[in-house]
N, C-alpha and C. Protein backbone atom coordinates (compact mmCIF):
# COMPACT_ATOMS: atom_id res chain seq x y z
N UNK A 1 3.24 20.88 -0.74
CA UNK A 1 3.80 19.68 -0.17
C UNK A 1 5.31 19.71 -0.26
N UNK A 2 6.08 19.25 0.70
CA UNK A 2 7.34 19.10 0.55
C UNK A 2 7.98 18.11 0.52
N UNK A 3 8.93 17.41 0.07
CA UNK A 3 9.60 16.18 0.29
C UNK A 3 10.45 15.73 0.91
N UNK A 4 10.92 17.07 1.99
CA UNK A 4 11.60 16.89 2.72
C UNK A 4 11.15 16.54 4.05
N UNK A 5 9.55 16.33 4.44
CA UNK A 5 8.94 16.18 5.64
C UNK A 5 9.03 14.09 5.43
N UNK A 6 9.57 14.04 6.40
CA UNK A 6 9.30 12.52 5.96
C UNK A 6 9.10 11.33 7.21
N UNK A 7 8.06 12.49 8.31
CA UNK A 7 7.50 11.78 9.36
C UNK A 7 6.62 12.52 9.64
N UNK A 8 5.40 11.56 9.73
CA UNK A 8 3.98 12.37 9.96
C UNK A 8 3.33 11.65 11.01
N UNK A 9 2.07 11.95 11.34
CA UNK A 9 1.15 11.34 12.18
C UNK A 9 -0.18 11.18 11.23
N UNK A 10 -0.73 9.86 11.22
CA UNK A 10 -1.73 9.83 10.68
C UNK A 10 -3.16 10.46 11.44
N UNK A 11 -4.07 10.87 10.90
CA UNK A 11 -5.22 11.52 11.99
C UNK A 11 -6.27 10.73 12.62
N UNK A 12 -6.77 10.21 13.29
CA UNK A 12 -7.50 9.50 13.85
C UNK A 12 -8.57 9.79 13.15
N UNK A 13 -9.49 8.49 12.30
CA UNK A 13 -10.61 8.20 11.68
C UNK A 13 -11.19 7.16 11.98
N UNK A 14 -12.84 7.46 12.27
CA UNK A 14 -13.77 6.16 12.70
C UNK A 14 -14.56 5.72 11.18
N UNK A 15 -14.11 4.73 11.07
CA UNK A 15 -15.11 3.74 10.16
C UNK A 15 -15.63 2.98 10.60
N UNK A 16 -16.94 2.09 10.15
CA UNK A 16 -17.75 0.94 10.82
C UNK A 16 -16.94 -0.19 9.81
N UNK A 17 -17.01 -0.99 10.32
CA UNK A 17 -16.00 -2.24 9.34
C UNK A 17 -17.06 -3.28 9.09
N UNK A 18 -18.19 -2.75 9.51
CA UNK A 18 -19.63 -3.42 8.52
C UNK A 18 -19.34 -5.02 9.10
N UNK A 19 -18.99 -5.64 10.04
CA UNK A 19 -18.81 -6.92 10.41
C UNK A 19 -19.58 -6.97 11.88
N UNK A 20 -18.45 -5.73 12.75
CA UNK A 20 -18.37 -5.85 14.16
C UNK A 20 -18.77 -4.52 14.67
N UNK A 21 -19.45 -3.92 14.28
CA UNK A 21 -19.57 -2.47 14.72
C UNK A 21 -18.33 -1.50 14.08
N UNK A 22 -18.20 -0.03 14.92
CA UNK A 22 -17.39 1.05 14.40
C UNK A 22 -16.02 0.29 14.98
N UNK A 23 -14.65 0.61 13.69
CA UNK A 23 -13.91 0.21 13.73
C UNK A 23 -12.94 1.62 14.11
N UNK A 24 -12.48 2.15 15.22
CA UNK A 24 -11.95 3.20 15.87
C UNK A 24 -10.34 2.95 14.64
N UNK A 25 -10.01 3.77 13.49
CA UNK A 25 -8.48 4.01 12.80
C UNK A 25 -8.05 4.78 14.34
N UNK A 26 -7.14 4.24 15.24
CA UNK A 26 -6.54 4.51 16.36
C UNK A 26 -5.38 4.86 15.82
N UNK A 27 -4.87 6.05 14.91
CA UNK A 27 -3.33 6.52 14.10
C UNK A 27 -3.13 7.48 14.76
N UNK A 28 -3.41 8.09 16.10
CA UNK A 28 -3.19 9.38 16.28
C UNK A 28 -1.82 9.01 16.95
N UNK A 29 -1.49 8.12 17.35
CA UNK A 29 0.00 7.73 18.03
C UNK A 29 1.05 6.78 17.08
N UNK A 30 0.09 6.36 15.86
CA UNK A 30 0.81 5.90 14.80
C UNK A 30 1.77 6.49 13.98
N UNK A 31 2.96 5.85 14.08
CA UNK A 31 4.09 6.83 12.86
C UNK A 31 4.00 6.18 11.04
N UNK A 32 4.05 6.83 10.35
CA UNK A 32 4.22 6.61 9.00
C UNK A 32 5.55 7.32 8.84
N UNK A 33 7.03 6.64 9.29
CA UNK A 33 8.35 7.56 9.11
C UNK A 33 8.60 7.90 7.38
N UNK A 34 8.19 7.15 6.86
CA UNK A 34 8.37 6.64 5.24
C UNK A 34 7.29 7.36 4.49
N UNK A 35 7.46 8.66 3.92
CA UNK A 35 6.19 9.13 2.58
C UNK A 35 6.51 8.29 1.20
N UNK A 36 6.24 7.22 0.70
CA UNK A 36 6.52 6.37 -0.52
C UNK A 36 7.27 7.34 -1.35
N UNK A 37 8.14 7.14 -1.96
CA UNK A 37 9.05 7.45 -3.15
C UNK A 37 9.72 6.29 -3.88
N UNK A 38 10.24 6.70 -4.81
CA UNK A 38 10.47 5.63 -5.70
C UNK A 38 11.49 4.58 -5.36
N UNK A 39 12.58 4.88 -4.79
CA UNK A 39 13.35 4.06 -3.92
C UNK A 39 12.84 3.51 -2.37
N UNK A 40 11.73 3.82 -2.00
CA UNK A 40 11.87 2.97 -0.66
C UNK A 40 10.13 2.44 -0.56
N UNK A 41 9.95 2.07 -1.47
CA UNK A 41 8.52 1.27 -1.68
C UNK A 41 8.85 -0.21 -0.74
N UNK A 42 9.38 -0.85 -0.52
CA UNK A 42 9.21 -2.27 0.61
C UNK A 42 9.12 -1.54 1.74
N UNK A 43 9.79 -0.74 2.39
CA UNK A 43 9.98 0.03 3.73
C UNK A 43 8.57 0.83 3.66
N UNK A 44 8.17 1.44 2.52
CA UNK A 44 7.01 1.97 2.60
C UNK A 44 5.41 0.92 2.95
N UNK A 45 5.76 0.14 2.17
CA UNK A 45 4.87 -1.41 1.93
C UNK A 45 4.69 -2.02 3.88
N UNK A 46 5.77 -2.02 4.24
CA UNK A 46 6.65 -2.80 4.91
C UNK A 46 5.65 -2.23 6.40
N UNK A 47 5.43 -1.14 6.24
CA UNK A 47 4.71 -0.08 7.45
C UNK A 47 3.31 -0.64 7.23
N UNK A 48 2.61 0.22 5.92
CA UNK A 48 1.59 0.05 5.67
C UNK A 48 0.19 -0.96 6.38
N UNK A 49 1.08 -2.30 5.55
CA UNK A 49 0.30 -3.46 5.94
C UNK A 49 -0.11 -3.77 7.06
N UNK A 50 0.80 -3.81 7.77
CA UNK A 50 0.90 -4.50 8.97
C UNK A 50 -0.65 -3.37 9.85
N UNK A 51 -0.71 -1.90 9.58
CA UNK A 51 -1.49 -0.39 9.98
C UNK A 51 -2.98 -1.33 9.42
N UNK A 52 -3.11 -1.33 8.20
CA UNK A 52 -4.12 -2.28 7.63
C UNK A 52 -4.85 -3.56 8.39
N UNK A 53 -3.53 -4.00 8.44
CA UNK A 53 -4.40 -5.51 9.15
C UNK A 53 -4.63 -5.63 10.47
N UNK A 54 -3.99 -4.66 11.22
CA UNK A 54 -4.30 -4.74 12.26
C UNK A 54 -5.66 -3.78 12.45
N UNK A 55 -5.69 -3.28 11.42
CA UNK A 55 -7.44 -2.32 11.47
C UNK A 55 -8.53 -3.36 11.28
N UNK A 56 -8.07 -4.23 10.53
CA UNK A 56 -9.21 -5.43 9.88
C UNK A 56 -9.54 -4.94 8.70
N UNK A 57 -8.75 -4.33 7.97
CA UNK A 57 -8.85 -3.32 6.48
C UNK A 57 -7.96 -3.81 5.58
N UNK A 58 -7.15 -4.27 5.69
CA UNK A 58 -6.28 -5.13 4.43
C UNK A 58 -7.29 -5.70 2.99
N UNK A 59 -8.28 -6.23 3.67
CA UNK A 59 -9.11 -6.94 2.19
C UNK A 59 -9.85 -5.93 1.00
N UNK A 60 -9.45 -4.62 1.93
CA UNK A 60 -9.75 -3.51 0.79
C UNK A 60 -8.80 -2.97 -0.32
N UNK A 61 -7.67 -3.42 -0.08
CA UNK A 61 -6.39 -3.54 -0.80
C UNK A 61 -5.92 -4.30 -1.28
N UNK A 62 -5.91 -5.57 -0.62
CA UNK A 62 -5.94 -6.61 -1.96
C UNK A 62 -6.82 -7.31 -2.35
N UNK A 63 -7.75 -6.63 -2.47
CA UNK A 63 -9.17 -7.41 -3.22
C UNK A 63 -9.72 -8.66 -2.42
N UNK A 64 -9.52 -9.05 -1.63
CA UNK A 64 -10.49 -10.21 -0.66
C UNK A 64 -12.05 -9.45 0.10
N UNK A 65 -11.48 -7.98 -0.07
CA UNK A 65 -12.97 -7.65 0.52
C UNK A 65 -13.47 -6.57 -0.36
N UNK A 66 -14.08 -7.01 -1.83
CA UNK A 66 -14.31 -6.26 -2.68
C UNK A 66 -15.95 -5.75 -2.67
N UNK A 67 -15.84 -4.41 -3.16
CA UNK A 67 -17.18 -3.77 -2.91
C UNK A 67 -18.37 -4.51 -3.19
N UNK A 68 -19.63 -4.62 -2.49
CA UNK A 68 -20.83 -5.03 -2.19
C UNK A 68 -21.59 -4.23 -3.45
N UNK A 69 -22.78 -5.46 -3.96
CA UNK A 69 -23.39 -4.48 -4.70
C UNK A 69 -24.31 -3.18 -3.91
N UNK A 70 -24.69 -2.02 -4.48
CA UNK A 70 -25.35 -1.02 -4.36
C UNK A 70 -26.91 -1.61 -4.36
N UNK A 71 -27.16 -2.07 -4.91
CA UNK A 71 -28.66 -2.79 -4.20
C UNK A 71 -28.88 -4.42 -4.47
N UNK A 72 -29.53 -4.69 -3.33
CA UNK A 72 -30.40 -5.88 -3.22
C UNK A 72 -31.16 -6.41 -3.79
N UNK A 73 -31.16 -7.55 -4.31
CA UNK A 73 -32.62 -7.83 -4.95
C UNK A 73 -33.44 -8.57 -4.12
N UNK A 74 -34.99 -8.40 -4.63
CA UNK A 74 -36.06 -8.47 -3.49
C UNK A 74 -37.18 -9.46 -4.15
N UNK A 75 -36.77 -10.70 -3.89
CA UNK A 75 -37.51 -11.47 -4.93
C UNK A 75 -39.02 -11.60 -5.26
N UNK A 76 -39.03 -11.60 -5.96
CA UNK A 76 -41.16 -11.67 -6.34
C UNK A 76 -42.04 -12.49 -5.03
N UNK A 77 -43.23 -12.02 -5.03
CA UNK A 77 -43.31 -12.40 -3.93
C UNK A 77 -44.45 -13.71 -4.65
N UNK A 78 -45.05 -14.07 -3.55
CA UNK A 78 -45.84 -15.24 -4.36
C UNK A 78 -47.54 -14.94 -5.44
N UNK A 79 -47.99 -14.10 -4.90
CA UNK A 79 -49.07 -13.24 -5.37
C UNK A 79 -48.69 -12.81 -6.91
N UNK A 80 -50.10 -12.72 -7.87
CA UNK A 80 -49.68 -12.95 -8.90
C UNK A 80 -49.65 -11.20 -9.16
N UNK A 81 -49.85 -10.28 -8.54
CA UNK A 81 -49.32 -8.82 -8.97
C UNK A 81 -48.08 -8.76 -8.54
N UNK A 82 -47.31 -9.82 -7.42
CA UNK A 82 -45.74 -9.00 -6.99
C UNK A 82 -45.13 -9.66 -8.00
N UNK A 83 -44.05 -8.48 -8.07
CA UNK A 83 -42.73 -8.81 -9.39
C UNK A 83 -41.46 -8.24 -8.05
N UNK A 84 -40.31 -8.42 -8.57
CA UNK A 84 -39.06 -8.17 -8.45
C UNK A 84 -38.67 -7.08 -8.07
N UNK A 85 -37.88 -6.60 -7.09
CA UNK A 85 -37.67 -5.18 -6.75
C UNK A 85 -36.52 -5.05 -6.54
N UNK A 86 -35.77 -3.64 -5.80
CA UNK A 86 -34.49 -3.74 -5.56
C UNK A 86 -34.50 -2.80 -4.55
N UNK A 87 -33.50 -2.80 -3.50
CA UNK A 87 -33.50 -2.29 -2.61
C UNK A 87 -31.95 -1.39 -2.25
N UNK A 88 -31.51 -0.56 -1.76
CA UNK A 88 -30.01 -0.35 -1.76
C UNK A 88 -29.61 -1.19 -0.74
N UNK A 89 -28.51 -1.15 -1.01
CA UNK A 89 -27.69 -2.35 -0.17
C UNK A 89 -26.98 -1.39 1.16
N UNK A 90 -27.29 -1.34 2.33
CA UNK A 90 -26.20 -0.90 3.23
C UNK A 90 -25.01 -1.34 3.34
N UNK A 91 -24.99 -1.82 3.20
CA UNK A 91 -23.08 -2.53 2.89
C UNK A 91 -22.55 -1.84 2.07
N UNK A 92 -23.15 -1.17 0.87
CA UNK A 92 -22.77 -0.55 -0.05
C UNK A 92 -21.78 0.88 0.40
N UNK A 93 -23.01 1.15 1.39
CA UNK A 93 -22.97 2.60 1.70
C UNK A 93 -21.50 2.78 2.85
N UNK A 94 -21.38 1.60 3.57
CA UNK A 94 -20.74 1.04 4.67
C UNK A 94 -19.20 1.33 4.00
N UNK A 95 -18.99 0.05 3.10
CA UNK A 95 -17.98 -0.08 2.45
C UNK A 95 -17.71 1.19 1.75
N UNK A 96 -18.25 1.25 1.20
CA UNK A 96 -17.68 2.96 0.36
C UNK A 96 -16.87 4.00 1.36
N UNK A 97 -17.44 4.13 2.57
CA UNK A 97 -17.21 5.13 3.35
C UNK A 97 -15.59 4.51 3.68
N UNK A 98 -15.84 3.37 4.22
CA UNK A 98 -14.54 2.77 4.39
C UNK A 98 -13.11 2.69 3.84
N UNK A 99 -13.50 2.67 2.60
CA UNK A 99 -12.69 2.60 1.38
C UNK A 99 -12.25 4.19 1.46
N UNK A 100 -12.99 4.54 1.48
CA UNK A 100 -12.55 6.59 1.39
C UNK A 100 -11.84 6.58 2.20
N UNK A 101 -11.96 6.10 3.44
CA UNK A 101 -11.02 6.27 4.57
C UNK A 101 -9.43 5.91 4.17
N UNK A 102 -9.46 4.78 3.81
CA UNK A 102 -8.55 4.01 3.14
C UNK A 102 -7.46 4.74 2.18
N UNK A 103 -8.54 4.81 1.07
CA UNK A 103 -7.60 5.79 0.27
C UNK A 103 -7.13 7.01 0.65
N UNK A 104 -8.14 7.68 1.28
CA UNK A 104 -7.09 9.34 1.48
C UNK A 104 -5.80 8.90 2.62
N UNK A 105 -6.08 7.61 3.27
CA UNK A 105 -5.15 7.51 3.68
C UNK A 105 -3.64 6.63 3.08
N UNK A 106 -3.92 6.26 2.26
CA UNK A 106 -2.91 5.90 1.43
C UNK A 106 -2.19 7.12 0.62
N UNK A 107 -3.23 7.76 -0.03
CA UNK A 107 -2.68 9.34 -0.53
C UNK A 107 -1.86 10.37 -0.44
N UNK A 108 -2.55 10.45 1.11
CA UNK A 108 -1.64 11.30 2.35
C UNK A 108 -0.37 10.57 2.11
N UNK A 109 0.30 9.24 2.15
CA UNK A 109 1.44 8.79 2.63
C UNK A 109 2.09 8.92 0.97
N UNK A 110 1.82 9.24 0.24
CA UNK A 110 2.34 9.62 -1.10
C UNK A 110 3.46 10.60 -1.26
N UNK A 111 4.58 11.12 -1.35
CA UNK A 111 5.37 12.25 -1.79
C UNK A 111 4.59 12.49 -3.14
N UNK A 112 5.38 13.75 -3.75
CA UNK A 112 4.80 14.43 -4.72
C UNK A 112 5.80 13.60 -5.70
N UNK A 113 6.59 12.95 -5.49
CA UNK A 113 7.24 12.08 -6.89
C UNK A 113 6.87 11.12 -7.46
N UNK A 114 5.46 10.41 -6.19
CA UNK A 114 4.71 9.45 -6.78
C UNK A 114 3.54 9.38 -7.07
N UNK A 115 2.69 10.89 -6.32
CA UNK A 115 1.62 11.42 -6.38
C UNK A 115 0.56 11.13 -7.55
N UNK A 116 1.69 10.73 -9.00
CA UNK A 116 0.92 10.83 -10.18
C UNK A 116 0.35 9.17 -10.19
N UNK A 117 0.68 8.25 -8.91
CA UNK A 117 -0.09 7.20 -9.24
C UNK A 117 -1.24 6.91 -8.61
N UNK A 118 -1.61 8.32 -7.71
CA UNK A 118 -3.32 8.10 -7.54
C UNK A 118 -4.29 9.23 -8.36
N UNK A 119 -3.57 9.51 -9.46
CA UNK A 119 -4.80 10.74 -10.08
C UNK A 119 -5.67 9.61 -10.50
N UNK A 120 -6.63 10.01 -10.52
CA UNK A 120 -7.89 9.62 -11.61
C UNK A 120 -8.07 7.89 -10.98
N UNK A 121 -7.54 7.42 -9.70
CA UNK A 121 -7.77 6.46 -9.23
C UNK A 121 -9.56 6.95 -7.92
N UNK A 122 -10.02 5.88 -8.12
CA UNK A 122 -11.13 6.14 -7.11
C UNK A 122 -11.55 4.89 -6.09
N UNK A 123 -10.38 4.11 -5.81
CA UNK A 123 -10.46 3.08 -4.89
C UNK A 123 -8.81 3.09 -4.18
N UNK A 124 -9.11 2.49 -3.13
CA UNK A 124 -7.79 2.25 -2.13
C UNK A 124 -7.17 1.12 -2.91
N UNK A 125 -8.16 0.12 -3.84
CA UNK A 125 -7.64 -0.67 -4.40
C UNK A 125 -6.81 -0.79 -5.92
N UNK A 126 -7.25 0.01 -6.39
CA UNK A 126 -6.60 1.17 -7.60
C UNK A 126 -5.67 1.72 -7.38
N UNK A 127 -5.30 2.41 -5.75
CA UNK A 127 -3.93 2.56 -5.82
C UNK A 127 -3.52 1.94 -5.44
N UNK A 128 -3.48 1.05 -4.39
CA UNK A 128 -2.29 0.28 -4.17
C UNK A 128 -1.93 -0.59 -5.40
N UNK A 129 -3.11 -0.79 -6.41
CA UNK A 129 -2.38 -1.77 -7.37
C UNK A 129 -1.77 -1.26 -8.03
N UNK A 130 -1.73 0.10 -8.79
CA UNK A 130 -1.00 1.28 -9.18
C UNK A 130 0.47 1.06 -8.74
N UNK A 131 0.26 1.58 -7.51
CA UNK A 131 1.58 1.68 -6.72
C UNK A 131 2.66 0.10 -6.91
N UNK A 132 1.68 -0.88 -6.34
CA UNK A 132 2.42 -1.90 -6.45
C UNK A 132 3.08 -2.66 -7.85
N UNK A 133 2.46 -1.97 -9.28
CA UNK A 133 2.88 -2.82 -10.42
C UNK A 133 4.02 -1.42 -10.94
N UNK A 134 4.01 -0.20 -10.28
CA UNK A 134 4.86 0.30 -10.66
C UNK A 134 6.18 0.27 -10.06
N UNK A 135 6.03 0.38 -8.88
CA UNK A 135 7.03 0.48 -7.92
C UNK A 135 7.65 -0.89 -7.49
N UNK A 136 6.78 -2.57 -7.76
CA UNK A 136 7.47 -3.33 -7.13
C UNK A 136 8.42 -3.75 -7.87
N UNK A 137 8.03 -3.61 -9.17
CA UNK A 137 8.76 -4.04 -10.74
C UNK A 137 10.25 -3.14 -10.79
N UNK A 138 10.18 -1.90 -10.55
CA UNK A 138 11.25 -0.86 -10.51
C UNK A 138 12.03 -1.71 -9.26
N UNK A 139 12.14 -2.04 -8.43
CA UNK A 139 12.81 -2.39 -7.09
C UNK A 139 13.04 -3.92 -7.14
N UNK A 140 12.79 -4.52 -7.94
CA UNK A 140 13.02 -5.66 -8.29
C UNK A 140 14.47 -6.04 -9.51
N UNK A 141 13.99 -4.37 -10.90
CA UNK A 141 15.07 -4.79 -11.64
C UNK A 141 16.48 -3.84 -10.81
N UNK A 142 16.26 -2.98 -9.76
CA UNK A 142 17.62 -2.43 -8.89
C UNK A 142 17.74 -3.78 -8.41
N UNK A 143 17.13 -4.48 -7.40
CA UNK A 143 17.60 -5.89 -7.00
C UNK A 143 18.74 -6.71 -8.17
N UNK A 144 18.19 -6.55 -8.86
CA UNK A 144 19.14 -7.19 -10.46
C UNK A 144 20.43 -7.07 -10.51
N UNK A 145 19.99 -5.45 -10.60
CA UNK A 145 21.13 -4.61 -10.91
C UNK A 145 22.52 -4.69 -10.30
N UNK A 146 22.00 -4.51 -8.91
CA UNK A 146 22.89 -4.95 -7.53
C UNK A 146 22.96 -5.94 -7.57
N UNK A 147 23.12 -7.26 -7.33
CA UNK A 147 23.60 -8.50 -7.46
C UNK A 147 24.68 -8.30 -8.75
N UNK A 148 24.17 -8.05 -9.67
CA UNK A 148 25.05 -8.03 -10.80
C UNK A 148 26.52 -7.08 -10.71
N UNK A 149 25.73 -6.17 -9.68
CA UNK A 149 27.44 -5.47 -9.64
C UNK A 149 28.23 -6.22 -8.23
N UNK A 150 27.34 -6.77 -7.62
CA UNK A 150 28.36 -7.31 -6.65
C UNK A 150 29.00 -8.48 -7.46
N UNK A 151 28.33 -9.26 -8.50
CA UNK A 151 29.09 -10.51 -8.38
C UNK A 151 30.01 -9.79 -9.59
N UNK A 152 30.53 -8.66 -9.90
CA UNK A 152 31.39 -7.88 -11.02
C UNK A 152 32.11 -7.51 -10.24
N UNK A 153 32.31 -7.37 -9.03
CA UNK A 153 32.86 -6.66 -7.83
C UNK A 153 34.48 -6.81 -7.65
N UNK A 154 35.02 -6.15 -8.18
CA UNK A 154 36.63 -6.74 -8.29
C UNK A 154 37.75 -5.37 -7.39
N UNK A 155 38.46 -6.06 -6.43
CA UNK A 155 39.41 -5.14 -5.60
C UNK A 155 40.35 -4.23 -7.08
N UNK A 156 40.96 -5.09 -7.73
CA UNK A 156 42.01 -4.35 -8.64
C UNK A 156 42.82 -3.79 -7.76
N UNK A 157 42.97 -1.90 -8.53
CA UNK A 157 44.05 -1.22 -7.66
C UNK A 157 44.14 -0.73 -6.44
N UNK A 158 42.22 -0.55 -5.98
CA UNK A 158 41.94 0.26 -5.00
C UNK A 158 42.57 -0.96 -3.52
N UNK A 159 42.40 -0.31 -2.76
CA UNK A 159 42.71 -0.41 -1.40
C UNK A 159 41.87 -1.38 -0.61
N UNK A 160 42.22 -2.11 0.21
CA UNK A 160 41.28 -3.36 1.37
C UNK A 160 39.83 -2.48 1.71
N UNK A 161 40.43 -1.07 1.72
CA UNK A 161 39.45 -0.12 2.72
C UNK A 161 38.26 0.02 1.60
N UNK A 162 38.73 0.33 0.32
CA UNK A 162 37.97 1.24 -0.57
C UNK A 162 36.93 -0.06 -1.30
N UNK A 163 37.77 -1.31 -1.56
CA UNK A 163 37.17 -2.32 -1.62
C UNK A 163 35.90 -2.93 -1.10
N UNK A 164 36.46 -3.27 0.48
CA UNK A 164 35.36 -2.95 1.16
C UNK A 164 34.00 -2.41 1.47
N UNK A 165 34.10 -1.08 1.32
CA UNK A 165 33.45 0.25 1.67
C UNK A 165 32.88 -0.21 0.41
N UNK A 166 33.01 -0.28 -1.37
CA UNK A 166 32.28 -0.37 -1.95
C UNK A 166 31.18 -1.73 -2.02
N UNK A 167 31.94 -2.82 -1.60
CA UNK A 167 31.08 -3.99 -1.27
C UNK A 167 29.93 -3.47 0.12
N UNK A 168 30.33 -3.36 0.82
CA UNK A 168 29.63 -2.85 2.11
C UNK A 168 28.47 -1.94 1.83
N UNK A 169 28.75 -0.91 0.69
CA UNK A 169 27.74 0.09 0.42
C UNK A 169 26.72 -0.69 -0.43
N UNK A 170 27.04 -1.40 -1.88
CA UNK A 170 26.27 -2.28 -2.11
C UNK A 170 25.45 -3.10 -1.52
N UNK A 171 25.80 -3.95 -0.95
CA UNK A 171 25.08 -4.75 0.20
C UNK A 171 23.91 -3.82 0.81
N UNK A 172 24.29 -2.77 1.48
CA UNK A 172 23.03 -1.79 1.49
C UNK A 172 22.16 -1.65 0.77
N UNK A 173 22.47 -0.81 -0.47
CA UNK A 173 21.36 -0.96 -1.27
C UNK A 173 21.01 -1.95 -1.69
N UNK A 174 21.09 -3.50 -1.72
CA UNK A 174 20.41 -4.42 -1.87
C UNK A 174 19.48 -4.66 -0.39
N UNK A 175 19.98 -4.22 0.14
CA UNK A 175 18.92 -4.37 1.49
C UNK A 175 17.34 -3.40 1.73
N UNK A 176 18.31 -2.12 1.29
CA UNK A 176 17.05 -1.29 1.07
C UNK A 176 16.16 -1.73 -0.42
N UNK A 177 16.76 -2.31 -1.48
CA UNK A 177 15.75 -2.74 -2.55
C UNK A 177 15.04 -3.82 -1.62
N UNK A 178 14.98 -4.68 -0.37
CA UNK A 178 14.43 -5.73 -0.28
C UNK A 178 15.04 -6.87 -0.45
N UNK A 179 16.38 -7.16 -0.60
CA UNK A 179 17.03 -8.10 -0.83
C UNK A 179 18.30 -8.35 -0.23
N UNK A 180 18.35 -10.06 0.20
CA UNK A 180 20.06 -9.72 1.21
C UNK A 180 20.59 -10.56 0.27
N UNK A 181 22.13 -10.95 0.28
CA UNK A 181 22.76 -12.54 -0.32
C UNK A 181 22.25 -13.31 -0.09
N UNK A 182 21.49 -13.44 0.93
CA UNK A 182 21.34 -14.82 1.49
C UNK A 182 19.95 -15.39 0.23
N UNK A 183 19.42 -14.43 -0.23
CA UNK A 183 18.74 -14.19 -1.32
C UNK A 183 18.87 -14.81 -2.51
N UNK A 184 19.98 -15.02 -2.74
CA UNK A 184 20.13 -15.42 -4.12
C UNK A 184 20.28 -16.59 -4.80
């Protein structure tokens, strides 16, 4: 893997979305410009979702559409030999597949600098929560950070230009953390 590739095409995958019939992942014309790294998690976020919800797949990521049990229960019947049974649940089988979809596709959009927050994860929902308690917390205390050096922000000896240019560059990176003045 390299980290210097940092526009891909996602591959076109059919899941059934267990509601409405097969749900066609239509990514073959979709861009993901952004592979997540540690500085551009909102821009990364920022893509994502929007790919999600317009699939009807978002509730697999933030927990509103959490896995179905694996079987059914099949209640006793009225006869005094029937007892209780269980049956597998197709939804089970449905959702799972779905979720796979999900995650390798979240995976894929991983660089190798953040890679270490889907080992040993086995849900789309595992990583994104991964991702999100590591990465939103980190981009929140740069948000900090930046404000704090702008409002420290003093011309002194340097120049209108150099002044500037350093306010101006700041302001950027508060934009890329997710944050403008108007913010504060």
């Amino acid at each position: 893997m390299s980290n210097d590739s940092s526009e891909r095409t996602l591959t076109a995958t059919t899941v059934s979305s267990g509601n409405s019939g097969p749900n066609t992942l239509t990514s073959a014309h979709h861009f993901v410009s952004l592979k997540l790294m540690h500085h551009d998690y909102l821009y990364w976020r920022t893509q994502v979702i929007p790919f999600l919800r317009g699939q009807g797949l978002l509730g697999f990521v933030d927990g509103t559409r959490p896995c179905p049990s694996s079987h059914l229960e099949i209640p006793a019947g009225s006869g005094p030999d029937d007892v209780a049974s269980s049956t597998e649940n197709p939804a089970y089988g449905i959702w799972v597949q779905q979720d796979a979809s999900i995650l390798s596709l979240l995976i894929s959009s991983l660089s190798e600098e953040v890679m270490y927050l889907a080992l040993g994860r086995t849900t789309s929902r595992c990583v994104w929560l991964a991702t999100e308690t590591a990465l939103r917390s980190s981009t929140e205390v740069r948000s900090l950070n930046l404000l704090g050096q702008i409002q420290t922000l003093r011309q002194g000896d340097s120049s209108t230009e150099e002044y500037l240019g350093r306010a101006q560059h700041l302001v950027q990176d508060l934009a890329l953390a997710g944050r403008t003045q108007e913010d504060k």
